[in-house]
Protein backbone atom coordinates (compact mmCIF):
# COMPACT_ATOMS: atom_id res chain seq x y z
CA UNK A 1 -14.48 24.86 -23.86
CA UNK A 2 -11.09 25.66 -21.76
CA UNK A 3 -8.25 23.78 -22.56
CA UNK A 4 -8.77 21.19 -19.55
CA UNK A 5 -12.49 20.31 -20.86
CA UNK A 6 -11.39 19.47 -24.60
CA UNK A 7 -8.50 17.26 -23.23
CA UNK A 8 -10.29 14.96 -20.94
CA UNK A 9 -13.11 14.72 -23.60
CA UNK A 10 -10.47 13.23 -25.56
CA UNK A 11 -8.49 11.66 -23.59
CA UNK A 12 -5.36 13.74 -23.42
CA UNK A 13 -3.61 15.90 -20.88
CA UNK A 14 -3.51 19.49 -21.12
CA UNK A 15 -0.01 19.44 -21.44
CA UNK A 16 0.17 17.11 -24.69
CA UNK A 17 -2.73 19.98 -26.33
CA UNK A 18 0.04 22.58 -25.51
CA UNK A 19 2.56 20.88 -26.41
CA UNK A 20 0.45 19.83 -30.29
CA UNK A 21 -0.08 23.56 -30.69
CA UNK A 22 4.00 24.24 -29.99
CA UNK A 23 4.25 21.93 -32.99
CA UNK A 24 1.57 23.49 -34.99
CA UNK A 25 -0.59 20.16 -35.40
CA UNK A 26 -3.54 22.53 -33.11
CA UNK A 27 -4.36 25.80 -33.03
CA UNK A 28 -7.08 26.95 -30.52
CA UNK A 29 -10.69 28.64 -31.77
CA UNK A 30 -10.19 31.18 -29.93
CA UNK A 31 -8.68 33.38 -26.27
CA UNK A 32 -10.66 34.14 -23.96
CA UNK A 33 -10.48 37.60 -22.38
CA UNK A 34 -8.52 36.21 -19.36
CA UNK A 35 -6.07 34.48 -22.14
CA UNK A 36 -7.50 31.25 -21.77
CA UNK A 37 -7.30 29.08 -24.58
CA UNK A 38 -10.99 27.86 -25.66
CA UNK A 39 -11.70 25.36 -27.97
CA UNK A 40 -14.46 24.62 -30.28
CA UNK A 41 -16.38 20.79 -31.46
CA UNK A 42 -13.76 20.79 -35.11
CA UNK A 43 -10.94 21.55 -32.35
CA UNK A 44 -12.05 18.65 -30.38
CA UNK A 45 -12.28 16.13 -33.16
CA UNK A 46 -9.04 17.39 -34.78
CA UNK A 47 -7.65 16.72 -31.45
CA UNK A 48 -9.45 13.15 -31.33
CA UNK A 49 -8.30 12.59 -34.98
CA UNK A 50 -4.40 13.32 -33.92
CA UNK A 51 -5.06 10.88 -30.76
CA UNK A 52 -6.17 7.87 -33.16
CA UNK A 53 -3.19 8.17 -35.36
CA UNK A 54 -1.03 8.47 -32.42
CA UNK A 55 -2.19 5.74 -30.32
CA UNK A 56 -4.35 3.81 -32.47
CA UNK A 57 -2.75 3.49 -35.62
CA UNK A 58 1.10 3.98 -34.35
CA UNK A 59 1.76 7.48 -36.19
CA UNK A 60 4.83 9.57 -35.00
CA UNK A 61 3.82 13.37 -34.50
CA UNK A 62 6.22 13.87 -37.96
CA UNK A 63 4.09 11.72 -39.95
CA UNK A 64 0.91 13.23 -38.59
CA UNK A 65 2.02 16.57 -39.16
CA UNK A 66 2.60 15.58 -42.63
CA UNK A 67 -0.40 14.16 -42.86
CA UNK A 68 -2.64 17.48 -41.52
CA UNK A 69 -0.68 19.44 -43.93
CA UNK A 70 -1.70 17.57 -46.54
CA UNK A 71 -5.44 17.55 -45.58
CA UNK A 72 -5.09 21.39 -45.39
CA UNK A 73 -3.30 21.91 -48.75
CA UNK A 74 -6.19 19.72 -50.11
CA UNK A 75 -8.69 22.07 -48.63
CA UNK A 76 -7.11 25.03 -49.70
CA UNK A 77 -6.97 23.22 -53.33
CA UNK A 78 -10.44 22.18 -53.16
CA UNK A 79 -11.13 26.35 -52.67
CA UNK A 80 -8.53 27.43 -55.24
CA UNK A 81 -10.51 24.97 -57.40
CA UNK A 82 -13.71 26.42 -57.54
CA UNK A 83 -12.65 29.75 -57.34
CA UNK A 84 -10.70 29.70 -61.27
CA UNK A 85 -12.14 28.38 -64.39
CA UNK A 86 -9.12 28.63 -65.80
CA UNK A 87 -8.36 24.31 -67.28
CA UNK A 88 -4.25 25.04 -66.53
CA UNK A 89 -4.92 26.25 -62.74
CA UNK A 90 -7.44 23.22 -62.21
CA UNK A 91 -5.03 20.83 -63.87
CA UNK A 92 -2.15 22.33 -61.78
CA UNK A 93 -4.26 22.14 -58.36
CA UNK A 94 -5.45 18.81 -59.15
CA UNK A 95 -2.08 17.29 -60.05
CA UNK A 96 -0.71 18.65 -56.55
CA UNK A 97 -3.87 16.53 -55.18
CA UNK A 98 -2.48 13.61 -56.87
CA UNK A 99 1.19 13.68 -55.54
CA UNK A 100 -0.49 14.40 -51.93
CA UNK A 101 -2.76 11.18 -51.92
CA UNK A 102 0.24 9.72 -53.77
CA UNK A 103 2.52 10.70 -50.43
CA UNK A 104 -0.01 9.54 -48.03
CA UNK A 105 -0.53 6.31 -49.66
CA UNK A 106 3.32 5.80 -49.74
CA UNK A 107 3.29 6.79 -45.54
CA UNK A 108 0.37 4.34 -45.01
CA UNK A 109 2.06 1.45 -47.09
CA UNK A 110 5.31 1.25 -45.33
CA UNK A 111 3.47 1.42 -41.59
CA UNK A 112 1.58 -1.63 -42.76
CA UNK A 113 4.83 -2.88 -43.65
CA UNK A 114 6.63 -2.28 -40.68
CA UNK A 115 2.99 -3.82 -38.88
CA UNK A 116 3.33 -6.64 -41.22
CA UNK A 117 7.21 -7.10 -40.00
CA UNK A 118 5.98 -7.12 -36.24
CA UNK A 119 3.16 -9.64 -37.00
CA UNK A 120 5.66 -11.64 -38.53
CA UNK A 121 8.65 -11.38 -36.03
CA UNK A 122 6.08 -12.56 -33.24
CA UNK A 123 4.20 -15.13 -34.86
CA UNK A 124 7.92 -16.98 -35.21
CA UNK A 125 8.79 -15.97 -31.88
CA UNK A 126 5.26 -18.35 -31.46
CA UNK A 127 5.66 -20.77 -33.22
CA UNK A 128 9.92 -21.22 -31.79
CA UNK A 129 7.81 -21.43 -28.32
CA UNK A 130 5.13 -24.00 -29.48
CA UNK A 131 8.04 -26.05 -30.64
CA UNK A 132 9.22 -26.00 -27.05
CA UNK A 133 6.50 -26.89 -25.07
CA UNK A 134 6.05 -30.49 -28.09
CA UNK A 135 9.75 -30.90 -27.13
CA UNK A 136 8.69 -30.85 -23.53
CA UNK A 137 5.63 -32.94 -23.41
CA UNK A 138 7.71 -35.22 -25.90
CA UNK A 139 10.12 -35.76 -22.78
CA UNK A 140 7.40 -36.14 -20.16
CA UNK A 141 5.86 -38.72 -21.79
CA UNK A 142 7.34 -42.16 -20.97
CA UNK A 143 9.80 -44.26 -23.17
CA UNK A 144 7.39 -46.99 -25.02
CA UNK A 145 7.53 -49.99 -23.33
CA UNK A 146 8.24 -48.12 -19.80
CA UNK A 147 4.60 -47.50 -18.72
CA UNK A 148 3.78 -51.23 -18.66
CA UNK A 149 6.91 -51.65 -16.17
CA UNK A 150 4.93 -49.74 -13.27
C-alpha cells in the first residue's frame, strides 16, 4: 500500500511516516516504479507498534529508536545463534541479549517512575483541593446554636 493508505490505517499522517524513515525508525518494503513508497502488513504494524509507544505509553522517538535497535540486534543474534555451534560465540551472543533486555528493563523502569511521579504530584494536587472544598462547606454551614435563631 502507498504511503497515504498505511498512515491512515494507523492513524498517522504521511508526513510523521516520512519523517520516522528520516530517523531510520521505518524503512519502506519497497518503490514503486513511479518512486512511490509502498508498504507492506510488518511495515504497517511496525508503524502501529512505534504509534503505541509514542502515544500510548509516552516514549520519545530516542527511546523508541533505542528500543527497535535493540529488537533488531536481538534478531540478528537470534540468527547468528543458530548459525555457529561454536559454545564461546553462543555465550558471547547471548550475553549481548542479556545487557539488551537489561537496557530495556532499565528504560521501562524509570518511565514508570517518572508515571509514578505524575500519579503522585496529582493525587496531592487532589487531595490540597478536597481539603478546600471541607474548608468551604465547613464555612457554609451555620455557627451551632445559629440555625435555631431563624
Amino acid at each position: 500500500m502507498r504511503i497515504q493508505e498505511a498512515a491512515a490505517e494507523v492513524g498517522l499522517t504521511p508526513r510523521s511516516v516520512r519523517y520516522y524513515e528520516e530517523l531510520g525508525l521505518m524503512r519502506p518494503a519497497a518503490r514503486s516504479e513511479g518512486d512511490y513508497r509502498l508498504y507492506d502488513a510488518t511495515d504497517v504494524e511496525r508503524l502501529r507498534f512505534i504509534k503505541g509507544l509514542r502515544d500510548d505509553a509516552g516514549f520519545s522517538l530516542a527511546e523508541i529508536a533505542q528500543l527497535l535497535e535493540d529488537e533488531e540486534a536481538r534478531e540478528r543474534g537470534h540468527v547468528a545463534y543458530h548459525a555457529t555451534a561454536d559454545p564461546v560465540e553462543r555465550r558471547r551472543i547471548l550475553s549481548d541479549r542479556i545487557v539488551r533486555f537489561d537496557h530495556q528493563i532499565e528504560m521501562l523502569r524509570t518511565k514508570i517512575g517518572r508515571l509514578q511521579a505524575m500519579v503522585d504530584e496529582t493525587d496531592a494536587r487532589r487531595a490540597g483541593t478536597a481539603t478546600k472544598i471541607e474548608e468551604l462547606q465547613a464555612t457554609d454551614r451555620p455557627a451551632p446554636g445559629e440555625e435555631a435563631g431563624r
